[in-house]
Protein backbone atom coordinates (compact mmCIF):
# COMPACT_ATOMS: atom_id res chain seq x y z
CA UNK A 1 8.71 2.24 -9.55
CA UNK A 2 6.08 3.96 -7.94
CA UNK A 3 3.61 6.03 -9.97
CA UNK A 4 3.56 9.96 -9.18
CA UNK A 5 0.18 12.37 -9.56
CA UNK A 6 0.70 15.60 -8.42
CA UNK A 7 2.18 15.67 -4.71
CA UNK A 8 1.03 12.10 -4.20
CA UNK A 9 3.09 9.05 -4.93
CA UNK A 10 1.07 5.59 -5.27
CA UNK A 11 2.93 2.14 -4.41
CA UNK A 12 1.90 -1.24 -5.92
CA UNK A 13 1.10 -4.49 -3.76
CA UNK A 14 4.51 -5.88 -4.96
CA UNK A 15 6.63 -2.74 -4.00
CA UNK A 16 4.92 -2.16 -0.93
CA UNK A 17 5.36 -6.01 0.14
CA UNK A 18 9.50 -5.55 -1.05
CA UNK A 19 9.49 -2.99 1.47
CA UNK A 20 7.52 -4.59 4.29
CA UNK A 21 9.67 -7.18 3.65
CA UNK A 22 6.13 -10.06 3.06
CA UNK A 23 4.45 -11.26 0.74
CA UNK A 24 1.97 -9.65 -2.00
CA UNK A 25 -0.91 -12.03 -0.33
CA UNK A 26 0.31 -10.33 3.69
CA UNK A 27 -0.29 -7.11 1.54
CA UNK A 28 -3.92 -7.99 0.40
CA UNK A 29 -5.02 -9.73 3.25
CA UNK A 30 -4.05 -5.94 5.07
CA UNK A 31 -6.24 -4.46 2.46
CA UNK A 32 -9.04 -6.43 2.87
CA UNK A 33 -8.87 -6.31 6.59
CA UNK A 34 -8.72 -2.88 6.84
CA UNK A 35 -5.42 -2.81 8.09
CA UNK A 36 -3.54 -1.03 5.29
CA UNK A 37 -5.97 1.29 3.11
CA UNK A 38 -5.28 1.58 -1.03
CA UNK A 39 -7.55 2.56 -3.73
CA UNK A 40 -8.36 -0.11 -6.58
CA UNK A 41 -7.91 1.45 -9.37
CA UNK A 42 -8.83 -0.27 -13.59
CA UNK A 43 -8.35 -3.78 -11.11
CA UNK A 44 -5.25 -2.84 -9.13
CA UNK A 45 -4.38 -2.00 -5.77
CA UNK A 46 -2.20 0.99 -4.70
CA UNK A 47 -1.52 2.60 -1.50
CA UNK A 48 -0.31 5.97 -1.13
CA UNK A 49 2.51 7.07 1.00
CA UNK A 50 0.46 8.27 3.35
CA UNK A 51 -1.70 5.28 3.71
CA UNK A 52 1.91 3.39 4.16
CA UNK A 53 2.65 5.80 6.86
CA UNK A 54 -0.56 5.80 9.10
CA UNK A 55 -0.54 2.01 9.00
CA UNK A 56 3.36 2.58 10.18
CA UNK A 57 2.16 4.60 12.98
CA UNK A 58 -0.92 1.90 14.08
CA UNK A 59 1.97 -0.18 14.34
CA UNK A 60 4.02 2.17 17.41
């Protein structure tokens, strides 16, 4: 379930690679590429929805 602050909803390597439909390594490797963005936060990745949709729009 994705974690909510504020207006901003925050997705965990595991949901975001259920969605993708990949794996949670696809999903780091994009992180530490550069190709998706997420902020580490206490030693866990999340990406925001809109980090999920400007790497949907790199993608067009």
């Amino acid at each position: 379930m994705p974690i909510k602050i504020k207006d901003m909803t925050l997705y965990s390597v595991q949901e975001v690679s259920h969605k993708l439909n990949v794996t949670t390594v696809t999903i780091r490797n994009y992180l530490r590429q550069g190709k998706l963005k997420g902020q580490k936060v206490m030693g866990r990745w999340f990406i925001s929805e809109e980090d999920l949709v400007e790497f949907f729009e790199k993608l067009q």
